[in-house]
Protein backbone atom coordinates (compact mmCIF):
# COMPACT_ATOMS: atom_id res chain seq x y z
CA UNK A 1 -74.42 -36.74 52.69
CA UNK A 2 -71.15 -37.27 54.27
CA UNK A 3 -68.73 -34.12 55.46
CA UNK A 4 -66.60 -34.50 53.18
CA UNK A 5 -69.26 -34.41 50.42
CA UNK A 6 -70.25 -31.04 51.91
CA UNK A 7 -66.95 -29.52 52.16
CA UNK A 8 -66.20 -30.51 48.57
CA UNK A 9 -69.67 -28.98 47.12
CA UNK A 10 -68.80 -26.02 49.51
CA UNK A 11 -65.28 -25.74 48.15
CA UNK A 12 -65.71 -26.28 44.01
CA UNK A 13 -69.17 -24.83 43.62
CA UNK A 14 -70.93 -22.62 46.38
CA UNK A 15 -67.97 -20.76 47.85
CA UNK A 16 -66.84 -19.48 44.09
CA UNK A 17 -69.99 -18.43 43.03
CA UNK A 18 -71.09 -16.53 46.30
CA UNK A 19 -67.79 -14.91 46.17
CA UNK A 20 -68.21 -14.14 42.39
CA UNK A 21 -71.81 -12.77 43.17
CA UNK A 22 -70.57 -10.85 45.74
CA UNK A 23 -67.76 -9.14 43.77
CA UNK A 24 -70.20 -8.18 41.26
CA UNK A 25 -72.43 -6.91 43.65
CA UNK A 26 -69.89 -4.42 45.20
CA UNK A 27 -69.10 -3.03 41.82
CA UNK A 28 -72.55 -2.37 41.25
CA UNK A 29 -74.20 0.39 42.65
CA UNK A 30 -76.29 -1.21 45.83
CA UNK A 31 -74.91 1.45 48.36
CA UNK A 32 -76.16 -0.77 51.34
CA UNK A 33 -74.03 -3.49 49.72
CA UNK A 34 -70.56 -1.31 49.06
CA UNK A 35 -71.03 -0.29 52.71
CA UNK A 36 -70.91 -3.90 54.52
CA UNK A 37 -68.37 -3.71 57.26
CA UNK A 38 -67.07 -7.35 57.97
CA UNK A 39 -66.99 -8.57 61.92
CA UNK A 40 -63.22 -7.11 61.85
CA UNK A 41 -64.38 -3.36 61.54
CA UNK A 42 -62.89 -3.35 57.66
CA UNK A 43 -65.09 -1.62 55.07
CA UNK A 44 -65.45 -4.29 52.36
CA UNK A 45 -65.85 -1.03 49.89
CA UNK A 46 -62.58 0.15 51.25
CA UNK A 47 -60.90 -3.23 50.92
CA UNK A 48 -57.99 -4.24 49.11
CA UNK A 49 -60.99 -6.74 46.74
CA UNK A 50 -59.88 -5.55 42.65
CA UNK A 51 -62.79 -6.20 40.56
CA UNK A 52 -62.19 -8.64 37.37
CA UNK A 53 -63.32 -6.28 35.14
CA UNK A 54 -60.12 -3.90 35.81
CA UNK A 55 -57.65 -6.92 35.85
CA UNK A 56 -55.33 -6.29 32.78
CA UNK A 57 -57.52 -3.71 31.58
CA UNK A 58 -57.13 0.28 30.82
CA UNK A 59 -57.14 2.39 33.85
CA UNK A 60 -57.04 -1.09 36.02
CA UNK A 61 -54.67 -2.92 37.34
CA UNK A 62 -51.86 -5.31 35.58
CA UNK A 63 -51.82 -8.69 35.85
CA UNK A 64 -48.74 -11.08 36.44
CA UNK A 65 -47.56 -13.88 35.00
CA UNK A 66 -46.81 -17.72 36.12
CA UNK A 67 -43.48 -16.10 37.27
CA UNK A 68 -45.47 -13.74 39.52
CA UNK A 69 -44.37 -10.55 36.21
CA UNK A 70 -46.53 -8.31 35.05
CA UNK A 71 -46.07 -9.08 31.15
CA UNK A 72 -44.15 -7.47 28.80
CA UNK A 73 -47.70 -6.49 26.68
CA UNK A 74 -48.67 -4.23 29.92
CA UNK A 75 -45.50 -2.51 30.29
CA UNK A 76 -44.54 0.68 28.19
CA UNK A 77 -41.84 0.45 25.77
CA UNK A 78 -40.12 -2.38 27.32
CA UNK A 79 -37.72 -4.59 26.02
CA UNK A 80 -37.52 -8.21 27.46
CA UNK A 81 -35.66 -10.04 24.71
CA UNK A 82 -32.73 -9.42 22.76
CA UNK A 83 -32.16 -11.47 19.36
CA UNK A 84 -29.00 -11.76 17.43
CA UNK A 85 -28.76 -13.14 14.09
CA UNK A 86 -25.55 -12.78 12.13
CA UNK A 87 -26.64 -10.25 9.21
CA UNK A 88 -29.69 -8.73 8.31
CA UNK A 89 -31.06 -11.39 5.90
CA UNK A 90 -30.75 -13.88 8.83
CA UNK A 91 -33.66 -11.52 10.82
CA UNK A 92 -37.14 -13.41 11.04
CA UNK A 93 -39.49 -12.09 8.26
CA UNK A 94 -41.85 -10.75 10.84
CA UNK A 95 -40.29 -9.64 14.15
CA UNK A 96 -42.15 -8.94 17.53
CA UNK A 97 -42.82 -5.62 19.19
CA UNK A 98 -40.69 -4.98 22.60
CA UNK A 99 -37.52 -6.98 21.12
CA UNK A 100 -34.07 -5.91 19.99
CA UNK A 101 -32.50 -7.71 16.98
CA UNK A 102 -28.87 -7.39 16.46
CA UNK A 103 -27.19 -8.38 13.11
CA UNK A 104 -23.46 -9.64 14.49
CA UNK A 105 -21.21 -8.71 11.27
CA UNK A 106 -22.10 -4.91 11.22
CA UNK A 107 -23.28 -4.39 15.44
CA UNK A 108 -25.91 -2.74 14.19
CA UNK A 109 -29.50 -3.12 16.27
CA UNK A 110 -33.01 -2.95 15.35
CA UNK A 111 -36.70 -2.87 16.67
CA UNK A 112 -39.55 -4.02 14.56
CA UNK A 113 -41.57 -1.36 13.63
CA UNK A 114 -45.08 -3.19 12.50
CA UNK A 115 -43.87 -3.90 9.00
CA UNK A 116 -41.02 -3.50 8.77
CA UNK A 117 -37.40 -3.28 11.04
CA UNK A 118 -36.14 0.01 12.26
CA UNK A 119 -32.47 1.13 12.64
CA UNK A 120 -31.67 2.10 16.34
CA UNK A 121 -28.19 2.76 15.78
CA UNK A 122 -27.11 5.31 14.29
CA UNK A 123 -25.12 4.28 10.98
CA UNK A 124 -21.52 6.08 11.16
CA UNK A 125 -20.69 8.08 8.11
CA UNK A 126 -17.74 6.51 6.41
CA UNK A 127 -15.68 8.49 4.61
CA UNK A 128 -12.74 11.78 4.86
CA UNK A 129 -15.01 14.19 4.86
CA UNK A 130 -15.90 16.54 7.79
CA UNK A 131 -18.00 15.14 10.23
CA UNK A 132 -17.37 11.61 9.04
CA UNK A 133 -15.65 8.66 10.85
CA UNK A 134 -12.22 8.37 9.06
CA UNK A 135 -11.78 4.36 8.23
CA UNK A 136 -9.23 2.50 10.92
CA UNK A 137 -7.24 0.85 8.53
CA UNK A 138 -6.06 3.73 6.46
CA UNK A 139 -4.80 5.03 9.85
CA UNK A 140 -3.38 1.98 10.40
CA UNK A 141 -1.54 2.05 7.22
CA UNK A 142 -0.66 5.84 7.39
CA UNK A 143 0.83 5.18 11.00
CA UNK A 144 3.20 1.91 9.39
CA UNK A 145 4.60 4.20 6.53
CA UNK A 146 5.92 6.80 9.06
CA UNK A 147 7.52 4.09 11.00
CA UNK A 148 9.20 2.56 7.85
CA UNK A 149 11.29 5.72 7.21
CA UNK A 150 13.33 5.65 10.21
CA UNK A 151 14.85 9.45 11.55
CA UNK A 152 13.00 10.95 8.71
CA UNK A 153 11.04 14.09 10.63
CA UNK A 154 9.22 15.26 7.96
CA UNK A 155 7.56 12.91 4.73
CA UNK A 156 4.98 14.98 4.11
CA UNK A 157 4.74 14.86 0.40
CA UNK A 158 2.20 17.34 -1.62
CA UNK A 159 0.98 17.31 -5.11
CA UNK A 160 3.80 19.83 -6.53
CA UNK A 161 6.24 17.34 -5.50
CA UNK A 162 5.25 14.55 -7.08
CA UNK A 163 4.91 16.28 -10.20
CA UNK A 164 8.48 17.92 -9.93
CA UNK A 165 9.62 14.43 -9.36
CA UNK A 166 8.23 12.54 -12.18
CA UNK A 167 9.32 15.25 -14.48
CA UNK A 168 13.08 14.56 -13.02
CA UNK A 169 12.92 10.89 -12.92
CA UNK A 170 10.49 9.67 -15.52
CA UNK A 171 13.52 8.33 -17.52
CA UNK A 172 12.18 7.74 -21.57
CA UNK A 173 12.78 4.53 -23.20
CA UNK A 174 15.28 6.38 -25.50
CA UNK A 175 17.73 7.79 -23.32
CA UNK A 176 18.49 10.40 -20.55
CA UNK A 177 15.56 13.53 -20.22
CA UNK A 178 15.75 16.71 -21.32
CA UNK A 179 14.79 18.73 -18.56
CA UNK A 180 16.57 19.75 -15.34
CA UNK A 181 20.45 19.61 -16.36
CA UNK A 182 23.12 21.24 -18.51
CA UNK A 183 24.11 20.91 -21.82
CA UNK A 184 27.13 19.38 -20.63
CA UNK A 185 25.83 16.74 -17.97
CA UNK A 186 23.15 15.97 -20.70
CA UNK A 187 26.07 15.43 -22.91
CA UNK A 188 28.03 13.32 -20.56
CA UNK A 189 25.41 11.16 -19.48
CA UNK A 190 24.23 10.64 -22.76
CA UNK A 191 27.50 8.85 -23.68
CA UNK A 192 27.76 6.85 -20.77
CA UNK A 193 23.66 5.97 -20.96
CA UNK A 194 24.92 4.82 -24.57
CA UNK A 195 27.84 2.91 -23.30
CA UNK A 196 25.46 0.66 -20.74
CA UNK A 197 22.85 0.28 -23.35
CA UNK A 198 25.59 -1.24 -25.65
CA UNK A 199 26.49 -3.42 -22.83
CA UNK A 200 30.22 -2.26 -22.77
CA UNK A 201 31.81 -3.67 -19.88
CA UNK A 202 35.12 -1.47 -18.94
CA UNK A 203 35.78 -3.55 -15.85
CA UNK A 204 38.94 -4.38 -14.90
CA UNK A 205 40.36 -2.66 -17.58
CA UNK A 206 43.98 -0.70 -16.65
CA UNK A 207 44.11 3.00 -17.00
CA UNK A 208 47.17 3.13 -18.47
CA UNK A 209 50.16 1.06 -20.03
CA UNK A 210 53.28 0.79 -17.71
CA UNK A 211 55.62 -0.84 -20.36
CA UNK A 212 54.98 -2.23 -24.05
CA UNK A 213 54.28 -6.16 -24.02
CA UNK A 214 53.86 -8.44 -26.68
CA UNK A 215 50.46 -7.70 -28.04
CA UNK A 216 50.28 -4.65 -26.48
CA UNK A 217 50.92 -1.03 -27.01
CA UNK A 218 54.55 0.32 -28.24
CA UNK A 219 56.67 2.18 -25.70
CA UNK A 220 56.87 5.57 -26.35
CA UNK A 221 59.52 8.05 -24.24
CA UNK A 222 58.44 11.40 -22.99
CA UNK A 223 58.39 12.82 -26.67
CA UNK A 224 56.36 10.34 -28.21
CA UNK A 225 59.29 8.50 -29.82
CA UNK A 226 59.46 4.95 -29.96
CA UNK A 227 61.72 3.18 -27.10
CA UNK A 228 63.62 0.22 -28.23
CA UNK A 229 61.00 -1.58 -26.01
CA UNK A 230 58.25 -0.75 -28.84
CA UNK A 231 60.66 -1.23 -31.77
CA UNK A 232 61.92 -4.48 -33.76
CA UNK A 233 65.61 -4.42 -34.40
CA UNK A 234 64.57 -5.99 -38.07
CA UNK A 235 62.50 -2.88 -38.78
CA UNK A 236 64.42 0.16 -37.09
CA UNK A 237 68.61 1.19 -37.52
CA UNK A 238 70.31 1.08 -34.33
CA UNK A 239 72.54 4.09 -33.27
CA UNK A 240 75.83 2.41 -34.56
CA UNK A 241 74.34 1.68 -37.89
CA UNK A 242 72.99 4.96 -38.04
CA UNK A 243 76.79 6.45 -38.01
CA UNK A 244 78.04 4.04 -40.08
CA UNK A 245 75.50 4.81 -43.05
CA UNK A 246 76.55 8.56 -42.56
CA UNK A 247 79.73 7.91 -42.65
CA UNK A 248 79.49 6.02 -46.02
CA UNK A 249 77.49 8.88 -47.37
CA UNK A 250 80.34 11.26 -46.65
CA UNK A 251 82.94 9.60 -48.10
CA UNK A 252 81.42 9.92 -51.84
CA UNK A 253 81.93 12.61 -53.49
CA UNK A 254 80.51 14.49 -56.57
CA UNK A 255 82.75 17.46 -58.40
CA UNK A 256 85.10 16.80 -55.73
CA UNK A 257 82.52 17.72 -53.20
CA UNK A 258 81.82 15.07 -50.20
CA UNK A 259 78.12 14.35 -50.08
CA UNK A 260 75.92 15.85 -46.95
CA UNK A 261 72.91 13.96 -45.80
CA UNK A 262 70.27 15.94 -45.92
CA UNK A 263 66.15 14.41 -45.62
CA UNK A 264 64.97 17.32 -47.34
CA UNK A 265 66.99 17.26 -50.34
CA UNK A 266 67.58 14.76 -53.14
CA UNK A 267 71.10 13.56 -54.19
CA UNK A 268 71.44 13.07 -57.85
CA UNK A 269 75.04 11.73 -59.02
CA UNK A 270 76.44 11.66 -62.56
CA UNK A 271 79.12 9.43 -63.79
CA UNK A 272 80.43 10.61 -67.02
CA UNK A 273 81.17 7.71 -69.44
CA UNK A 274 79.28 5.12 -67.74
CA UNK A 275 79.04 2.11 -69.47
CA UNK A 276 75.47 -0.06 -69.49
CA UNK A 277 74.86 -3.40 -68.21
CA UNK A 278 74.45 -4.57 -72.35
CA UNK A 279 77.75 -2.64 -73.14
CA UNK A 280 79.63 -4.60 -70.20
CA UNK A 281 78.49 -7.93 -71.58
CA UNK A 282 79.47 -7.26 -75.33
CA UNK A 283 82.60 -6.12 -74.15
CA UNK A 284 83.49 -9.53 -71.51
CA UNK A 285 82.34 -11.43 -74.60
């Protein structure tokens, strides 16, 4: 048999099992054995030599890994993954123990449990409650509204006041409300509510008449009487003709008594012997 025969057979078959045998026989209870002391002076008993039987087992020692890490399955709530999936339903049906899963559209994390997956997180309360988180976006919104009323201090509006102000300025369909005003601003407001609904346009209109025109008012003086601006000579006397009639009146006379105009009395002349229109045409006949 060559050397290198030997050295193999030593190598892949004799050296493990007299080392194997050996092992076993320190854990055993041969005393003699436990108290070989190599050439060195070391105690084989008090060696640094771990039995098999304690590798990876309880009250032995751990093992490690290809990495030269003791596993994940030998150390005490550890976690050596973390998972993400983007919602709940997207979470493997069974998960593993000593893994986090996170579900990316609500942050919330989980362990699995056995069964069945178990919250870590806390949820947050929503809500406006005591003890609750108060939602972002109503803060948000609250914080615009106070910024759209510019040098307004105070826009604190309570219950009381909306209902005070609906009562004010909940107009009806049928006109101007009841409540809140005087008979008289009721009254005026009424007209003028009447004159919009009616669609009466008084724009441009003039507020008063500075002299009569053709289609227009007649001129009246500071009595009331009609100014030869607002009268038609073919209608009205003039001044001249006014004397001249009174004049005529005055010169008849009845009894030998000159007539007097007077509006408020009646004139009623005789003439003795008058002759008819019938009696005038017999007679020129």
């Amino acid at each position: 048999m060559a050397l290198a025969d030997v050295q193999e057979l030593w190598t892949s078959k004799l050296k493990p099992y007299i080392v194997a045998g050996f092992i076993a026989m320190l854990a055993g209870t041969d005393t003699n054995a436990k108290n070989l002391v190599l050439a060195d002076g070391t105690n084989i008993a008090q060696s640094t030599f771990i039995a098999a039987t304690e590798k990876g087992a309880n009250s032995g020692v751990a093992t490690l890994d290809a990495t030269g890490k003791v596993p994940s399955s030998q150390l005490p709530s550890f976690v050596d993954d973390v998972i993400e999936a983007a919602n709940f339903a997207a979470l493997p049906a069974e998960g593993e123990g000593g893994k986090i899963y996170v579900t990316l559209d609500d942050n919330k994390t989980y362990r699995w449990g056995g069964t069945a997956y178990a919250e870590i997180s806390a949820s947050i309360a929503l809500g406006e409650t005591a003890g609750t988180a108060y939602e972002g976006s109503k803060g948000a919104a609250n914080a615009a509204a106070i910024a759209s009323h510019t040098g307004n201090s105070d826009i604190h509006v309570t219950t009381s006041d909306k209902a005070a102000w609906g009562a004010k300025y909940d107009k009806p369909s049928g006109g101007i409300p009841s409540t809140d005003m005087t008979a008289e601003v009721q009254a005026s407001l009424a007209l003028a509510d009447t004159a919009i609904q009616q669609h009466q346009d008084i724009s441009g209109k003039a507020d008063k008449v500075a002299s009569a025109t053709n289609g227009n008012f007649a001129g009246l003086d500071a009595n009331g009487n009609l100014t030869d601006s607002g009268a038609k000579a073919s209608d009205f006397a003039t001044a001249a003709q006014g004397g001249k009639a009174d004049t005529a009146i005055q010169s008849v006379k009845v009894n030998g008594t000159a007539l007097t105009p007077d509006a408020n009395k009646a004139v009623d002349i005789e003439v003795p012997n008058r002759v008819t229109a019938q009696e005038l045409a017999a007679f020129v006949v």
